[in-house]
PDB file of N, CA and C in Angstrom:
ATOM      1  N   UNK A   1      -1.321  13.933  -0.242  1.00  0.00           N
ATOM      2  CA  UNK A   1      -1.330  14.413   1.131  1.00  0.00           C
ATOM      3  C   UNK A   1      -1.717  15.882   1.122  1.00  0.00           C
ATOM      4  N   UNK A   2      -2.682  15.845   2.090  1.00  0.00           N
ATOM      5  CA  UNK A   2      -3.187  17.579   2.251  1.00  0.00           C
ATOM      6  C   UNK A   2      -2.067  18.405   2.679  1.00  0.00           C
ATOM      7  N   UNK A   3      -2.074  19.641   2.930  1.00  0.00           N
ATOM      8  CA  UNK A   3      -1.351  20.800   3.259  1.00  0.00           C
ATOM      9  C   UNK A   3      -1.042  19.975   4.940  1.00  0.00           C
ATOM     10  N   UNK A   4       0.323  20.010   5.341  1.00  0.00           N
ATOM     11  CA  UNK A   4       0.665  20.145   6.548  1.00  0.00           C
ATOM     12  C   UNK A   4       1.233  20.736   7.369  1.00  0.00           C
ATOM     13  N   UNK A   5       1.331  21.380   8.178  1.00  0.00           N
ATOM     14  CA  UNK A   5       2.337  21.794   9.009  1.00  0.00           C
ATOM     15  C   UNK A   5       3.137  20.960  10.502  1.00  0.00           C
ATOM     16  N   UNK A   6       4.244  21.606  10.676  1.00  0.00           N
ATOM     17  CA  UNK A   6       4.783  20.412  11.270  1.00  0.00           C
ATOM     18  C   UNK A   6       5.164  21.504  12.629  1.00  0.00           C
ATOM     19  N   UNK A   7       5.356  21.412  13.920  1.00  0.00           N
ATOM     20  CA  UNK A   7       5.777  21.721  15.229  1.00  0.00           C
ATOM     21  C   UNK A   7       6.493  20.929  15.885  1.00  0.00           C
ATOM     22  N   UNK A   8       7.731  21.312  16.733  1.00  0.00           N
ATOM     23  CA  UNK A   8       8.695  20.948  17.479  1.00  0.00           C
ATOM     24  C   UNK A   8       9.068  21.028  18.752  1.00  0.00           C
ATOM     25  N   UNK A   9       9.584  21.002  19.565  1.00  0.00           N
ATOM     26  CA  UNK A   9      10.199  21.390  20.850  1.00  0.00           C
ATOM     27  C   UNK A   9      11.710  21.318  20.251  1.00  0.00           C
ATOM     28  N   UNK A  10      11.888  22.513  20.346  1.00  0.00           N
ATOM     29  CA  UNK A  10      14.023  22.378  19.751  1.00  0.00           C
ATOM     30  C   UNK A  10      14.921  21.751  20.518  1.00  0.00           C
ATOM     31  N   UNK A  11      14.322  21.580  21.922  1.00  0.00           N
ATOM     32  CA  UNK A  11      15.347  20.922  23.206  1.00  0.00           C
ATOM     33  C   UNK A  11      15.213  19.551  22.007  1.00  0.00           C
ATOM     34  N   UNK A  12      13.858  18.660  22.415  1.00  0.00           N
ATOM     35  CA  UNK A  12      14.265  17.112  21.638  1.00  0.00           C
ATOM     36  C   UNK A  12      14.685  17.472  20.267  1.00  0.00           C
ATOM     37  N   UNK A  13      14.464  17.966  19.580  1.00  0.00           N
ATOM     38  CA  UNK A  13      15.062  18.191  18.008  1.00  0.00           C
ATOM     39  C   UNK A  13      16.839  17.847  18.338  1.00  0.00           C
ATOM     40  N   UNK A  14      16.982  18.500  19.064  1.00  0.00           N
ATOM     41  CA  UNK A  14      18.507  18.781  19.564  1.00  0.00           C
ATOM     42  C   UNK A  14      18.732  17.106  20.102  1.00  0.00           C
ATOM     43  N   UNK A  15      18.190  16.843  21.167  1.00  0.00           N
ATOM     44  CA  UNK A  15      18.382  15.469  21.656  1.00  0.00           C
ATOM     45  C   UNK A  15      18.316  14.313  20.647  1.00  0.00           C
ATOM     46  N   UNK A  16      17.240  14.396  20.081  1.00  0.00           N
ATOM     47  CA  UNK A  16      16.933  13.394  18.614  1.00  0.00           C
ATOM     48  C   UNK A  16      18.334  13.233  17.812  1.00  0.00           C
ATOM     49  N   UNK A  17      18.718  14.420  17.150  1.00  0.00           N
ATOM     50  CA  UNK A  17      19.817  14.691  16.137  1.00  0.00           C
ATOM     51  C   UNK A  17      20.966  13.998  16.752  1.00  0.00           C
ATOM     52  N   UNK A  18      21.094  14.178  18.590  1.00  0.00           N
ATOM     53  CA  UNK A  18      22.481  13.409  19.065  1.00  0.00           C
ATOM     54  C   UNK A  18      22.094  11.826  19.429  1.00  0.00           C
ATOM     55  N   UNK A  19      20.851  11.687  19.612  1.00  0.00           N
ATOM     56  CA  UNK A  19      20.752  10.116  19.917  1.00  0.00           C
ATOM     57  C   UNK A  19      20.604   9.538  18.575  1.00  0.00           C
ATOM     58  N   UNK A  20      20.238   9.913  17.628  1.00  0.00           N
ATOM     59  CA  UNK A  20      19.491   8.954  16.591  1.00  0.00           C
ATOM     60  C   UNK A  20      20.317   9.781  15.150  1.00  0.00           C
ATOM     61  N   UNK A  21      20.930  10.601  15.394  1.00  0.00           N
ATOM     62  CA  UNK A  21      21.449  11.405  13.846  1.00  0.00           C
ATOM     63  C   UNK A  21      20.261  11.811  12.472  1.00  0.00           C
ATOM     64  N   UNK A  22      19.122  12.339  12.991  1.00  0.00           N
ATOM     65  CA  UNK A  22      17.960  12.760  12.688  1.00  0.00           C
ATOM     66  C   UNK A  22      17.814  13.813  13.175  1.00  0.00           C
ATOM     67  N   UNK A  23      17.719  15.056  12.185  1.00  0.00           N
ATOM     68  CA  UNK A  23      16.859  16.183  12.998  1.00  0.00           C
ATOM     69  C   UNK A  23      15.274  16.120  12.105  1.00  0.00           C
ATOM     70  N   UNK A  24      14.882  17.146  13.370  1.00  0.00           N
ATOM     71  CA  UNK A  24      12.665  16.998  13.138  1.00  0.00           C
ATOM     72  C   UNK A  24      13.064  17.775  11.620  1.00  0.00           C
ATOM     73  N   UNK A  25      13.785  18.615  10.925  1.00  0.00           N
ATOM     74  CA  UNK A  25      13.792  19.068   9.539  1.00  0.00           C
ATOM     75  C   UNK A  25      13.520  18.201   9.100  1.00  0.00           C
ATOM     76  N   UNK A  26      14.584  17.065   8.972  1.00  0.00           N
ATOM     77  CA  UNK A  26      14.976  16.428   8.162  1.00  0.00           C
ATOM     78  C   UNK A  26      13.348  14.939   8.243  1.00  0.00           C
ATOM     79  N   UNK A  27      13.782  14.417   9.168  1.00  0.00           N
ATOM     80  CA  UNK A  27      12.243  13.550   9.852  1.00  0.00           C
ATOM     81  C   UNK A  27      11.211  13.841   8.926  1.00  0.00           C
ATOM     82  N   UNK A  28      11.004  15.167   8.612  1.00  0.00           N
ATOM     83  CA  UNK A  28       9.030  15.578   8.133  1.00  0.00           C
ATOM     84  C   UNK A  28       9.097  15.100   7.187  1.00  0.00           C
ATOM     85  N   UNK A  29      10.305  14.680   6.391  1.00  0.00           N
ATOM     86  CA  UNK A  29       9.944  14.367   4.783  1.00  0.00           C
ATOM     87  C   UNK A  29       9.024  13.221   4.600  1.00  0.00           C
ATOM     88  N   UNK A  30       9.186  12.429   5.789  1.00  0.00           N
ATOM     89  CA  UNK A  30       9.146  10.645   5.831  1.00  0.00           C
ATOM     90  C   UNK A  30       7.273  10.891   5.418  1.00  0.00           C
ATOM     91  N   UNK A  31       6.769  12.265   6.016  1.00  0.00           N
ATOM     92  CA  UNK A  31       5.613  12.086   5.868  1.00  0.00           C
ATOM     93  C   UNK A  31       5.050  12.601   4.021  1.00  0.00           C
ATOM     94  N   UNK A  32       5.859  12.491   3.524  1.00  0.00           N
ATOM     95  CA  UNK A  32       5.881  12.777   2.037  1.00  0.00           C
ATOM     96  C   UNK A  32       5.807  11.971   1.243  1.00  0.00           C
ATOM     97  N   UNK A  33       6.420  10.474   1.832  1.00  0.00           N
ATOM     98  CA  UNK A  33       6.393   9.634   1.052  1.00  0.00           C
ATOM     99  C   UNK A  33       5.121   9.300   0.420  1.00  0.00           C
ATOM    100  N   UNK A  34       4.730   8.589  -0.561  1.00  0.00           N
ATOM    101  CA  UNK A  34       3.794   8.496  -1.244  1.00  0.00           C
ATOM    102  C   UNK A  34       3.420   6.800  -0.996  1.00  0.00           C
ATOM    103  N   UNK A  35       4.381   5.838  -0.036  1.00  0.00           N
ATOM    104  CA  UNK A  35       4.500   4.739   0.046  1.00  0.00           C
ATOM    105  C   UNK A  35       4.024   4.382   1.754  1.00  0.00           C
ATOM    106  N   UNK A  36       4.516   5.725   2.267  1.00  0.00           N
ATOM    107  CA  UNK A  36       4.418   5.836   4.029  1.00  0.00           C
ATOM    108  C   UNK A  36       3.542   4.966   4.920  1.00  0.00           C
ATOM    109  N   UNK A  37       4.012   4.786   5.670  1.00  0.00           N
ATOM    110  CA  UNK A  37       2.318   3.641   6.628  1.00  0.00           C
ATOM    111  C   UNK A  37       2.239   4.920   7.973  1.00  0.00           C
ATOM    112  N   UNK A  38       0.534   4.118   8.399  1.00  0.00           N
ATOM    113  CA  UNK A  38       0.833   5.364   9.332  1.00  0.00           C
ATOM    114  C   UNK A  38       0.100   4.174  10.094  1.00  0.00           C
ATOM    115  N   UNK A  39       0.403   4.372  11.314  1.00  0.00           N
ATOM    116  CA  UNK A  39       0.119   3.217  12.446  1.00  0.00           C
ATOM    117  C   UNK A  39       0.195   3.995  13.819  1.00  0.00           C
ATOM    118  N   UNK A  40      -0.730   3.442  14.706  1.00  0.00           N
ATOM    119  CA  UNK A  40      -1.034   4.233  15.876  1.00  0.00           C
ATOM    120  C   UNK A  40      -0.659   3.403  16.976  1.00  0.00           C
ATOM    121  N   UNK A  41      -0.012   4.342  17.962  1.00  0.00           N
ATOM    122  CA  UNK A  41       1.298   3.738  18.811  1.00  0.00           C
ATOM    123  C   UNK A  41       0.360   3.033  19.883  1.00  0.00           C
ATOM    124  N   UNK A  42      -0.445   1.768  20.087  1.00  0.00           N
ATOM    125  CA  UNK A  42      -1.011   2.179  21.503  1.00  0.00           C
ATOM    126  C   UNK A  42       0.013   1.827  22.733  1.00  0.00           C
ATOM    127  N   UNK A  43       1.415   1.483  22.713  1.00  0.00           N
ATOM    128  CA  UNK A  43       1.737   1.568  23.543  1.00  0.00           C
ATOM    129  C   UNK A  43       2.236   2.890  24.374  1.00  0.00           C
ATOM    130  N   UNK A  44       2.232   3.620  23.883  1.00  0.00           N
ATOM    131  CA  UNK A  44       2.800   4.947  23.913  1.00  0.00           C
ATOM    132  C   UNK A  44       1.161   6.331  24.206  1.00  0.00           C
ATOM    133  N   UNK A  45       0.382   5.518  23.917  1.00  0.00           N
ATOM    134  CA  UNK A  45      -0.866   6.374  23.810  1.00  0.00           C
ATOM    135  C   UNK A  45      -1.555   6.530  24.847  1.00  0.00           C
ATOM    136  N   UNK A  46      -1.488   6.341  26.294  1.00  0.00           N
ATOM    137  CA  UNK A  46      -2.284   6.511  27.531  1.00  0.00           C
ATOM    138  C   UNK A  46      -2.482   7.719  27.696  1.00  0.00           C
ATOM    139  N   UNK A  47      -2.208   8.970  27.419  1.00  0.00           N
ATOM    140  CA  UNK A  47      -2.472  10.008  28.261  1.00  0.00           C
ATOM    141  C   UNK A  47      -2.328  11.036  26.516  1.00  0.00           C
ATOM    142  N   UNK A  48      -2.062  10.482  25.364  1.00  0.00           N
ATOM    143  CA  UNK A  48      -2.946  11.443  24.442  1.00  0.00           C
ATOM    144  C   UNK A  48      -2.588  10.384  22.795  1.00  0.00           C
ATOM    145  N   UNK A  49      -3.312  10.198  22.203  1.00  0.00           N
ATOM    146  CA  UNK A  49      -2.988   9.852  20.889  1.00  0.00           C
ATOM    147  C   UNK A  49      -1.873   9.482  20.198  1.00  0.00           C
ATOM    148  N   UNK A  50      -1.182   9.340  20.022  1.00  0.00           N
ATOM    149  CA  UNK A  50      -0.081   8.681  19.263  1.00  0.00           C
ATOM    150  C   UNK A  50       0.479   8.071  17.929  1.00  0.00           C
ATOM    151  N   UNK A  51       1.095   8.604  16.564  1.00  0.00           N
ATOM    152  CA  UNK A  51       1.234   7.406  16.120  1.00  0.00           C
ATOM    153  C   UNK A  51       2.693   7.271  15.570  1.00  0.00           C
ATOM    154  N   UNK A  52       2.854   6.612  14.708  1.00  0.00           N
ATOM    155  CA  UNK A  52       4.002   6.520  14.049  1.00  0.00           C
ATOM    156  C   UNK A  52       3.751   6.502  12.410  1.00  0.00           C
ATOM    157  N   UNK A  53       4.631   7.123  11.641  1.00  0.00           N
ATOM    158  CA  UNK A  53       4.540   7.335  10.325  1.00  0.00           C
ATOM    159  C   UNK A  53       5.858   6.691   9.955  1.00  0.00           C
ATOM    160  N   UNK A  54       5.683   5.831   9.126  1.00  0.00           N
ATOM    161  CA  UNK A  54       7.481   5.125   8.659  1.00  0.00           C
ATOM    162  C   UNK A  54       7.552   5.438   6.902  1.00  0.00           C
ATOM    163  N   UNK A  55       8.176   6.283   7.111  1.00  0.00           N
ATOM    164  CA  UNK A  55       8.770   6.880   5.451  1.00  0.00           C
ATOM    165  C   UNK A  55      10.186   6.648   4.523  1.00  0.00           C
ATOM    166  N   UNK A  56      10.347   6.565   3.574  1.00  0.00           N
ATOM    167  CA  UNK A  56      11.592   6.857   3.377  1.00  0.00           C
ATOM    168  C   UNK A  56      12.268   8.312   2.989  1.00  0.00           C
ATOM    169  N   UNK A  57      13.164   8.651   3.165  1.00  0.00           N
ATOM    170  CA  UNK A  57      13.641   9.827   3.015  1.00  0.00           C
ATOM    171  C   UNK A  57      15.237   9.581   2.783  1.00  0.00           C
ATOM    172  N   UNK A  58      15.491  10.020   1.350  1.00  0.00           N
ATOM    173  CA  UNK A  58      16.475   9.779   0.802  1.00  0.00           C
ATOM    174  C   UNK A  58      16.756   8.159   0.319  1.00  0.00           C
ATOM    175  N   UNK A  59      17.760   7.753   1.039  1.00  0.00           N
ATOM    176  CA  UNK A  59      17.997   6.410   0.595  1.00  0.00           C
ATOM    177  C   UNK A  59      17.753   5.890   2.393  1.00  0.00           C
ATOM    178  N   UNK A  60      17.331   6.118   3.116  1.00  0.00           N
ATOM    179  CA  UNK A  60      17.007   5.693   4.503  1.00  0.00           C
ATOM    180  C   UNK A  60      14.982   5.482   4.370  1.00  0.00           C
ATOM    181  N   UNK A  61      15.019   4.760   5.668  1.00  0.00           N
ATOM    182  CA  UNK A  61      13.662   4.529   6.029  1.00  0.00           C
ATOM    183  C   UNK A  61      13.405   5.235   7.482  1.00  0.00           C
ATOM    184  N   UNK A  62      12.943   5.750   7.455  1.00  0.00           N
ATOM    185  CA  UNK A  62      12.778   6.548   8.417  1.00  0.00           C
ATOM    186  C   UNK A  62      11.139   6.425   9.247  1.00  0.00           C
ATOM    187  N   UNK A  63      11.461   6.518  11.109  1.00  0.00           N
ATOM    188  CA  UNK A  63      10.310   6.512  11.980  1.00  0.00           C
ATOM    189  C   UNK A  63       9.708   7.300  12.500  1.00  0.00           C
ATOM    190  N   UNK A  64       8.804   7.713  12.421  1.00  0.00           N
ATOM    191  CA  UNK A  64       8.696   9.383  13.176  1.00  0.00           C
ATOM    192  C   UNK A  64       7.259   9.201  14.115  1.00  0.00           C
ATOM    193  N   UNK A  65       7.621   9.217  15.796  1.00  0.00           N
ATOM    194  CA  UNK A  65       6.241   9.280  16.373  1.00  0.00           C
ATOM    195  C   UNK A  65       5.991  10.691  16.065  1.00  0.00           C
ATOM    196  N   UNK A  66       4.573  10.597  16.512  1.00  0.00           N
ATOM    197  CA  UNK A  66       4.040  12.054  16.367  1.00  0.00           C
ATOM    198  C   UNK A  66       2.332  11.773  16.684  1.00  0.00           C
ATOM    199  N   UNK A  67       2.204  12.918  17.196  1.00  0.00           N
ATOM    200  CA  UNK A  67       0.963  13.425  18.103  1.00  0.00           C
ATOM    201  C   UNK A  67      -0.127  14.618  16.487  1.00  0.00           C
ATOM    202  N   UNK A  68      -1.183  14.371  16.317  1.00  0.00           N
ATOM    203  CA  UNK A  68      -2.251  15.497  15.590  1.00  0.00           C
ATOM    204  C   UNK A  68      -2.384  16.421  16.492  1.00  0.00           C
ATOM    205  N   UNK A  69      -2.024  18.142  16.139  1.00  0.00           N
ATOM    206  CA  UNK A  69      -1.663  18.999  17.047  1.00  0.00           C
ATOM    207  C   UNK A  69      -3.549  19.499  16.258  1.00  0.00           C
ATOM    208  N   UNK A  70      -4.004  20.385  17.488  1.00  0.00           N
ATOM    209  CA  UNK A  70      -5.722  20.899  16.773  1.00  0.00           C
ATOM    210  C   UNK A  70      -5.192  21.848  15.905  1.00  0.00           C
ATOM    211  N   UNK A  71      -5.829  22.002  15.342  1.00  0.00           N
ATOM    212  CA  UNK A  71      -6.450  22.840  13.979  1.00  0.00           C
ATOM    213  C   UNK A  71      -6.309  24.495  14.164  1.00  0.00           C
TER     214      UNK A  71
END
């Protein structure tokens, strides 16, 4: 995996961590995995791109939508 960087909104980071016991820290690893799928949401995709990356991180499997922010 190339160099990435990762961006947030801290309000959902905050919301995420209390609905789901995930914070976006913790989440980015999933995109590390070396096993990861990456699949594109189209239900979720009407009004910009979408996908989902499913990783494991630690001893969990982990889901992470996420949007390609430009360059």
């Amino acid at each position: 995996m190339t160099h990435q960087s990762f961006e947030w909104d801290q309000r959902r980071n905050t919301t995420n961590q209390k609905a789901h016991g995930v914070a976006f820290e913790e989440a980015q690893f999933a995109f590390f995995d070396e096993n990861r799928i990456i699949a594109h949401d189209e239900k979720h995709s009407s009004k910009e791109e979408r996908w989902f990356c499913i990783g494991k991180v630690g001893d969990r499997i982990l889901t992470v939508r996420f949007t390609y922010g430009s360059s």
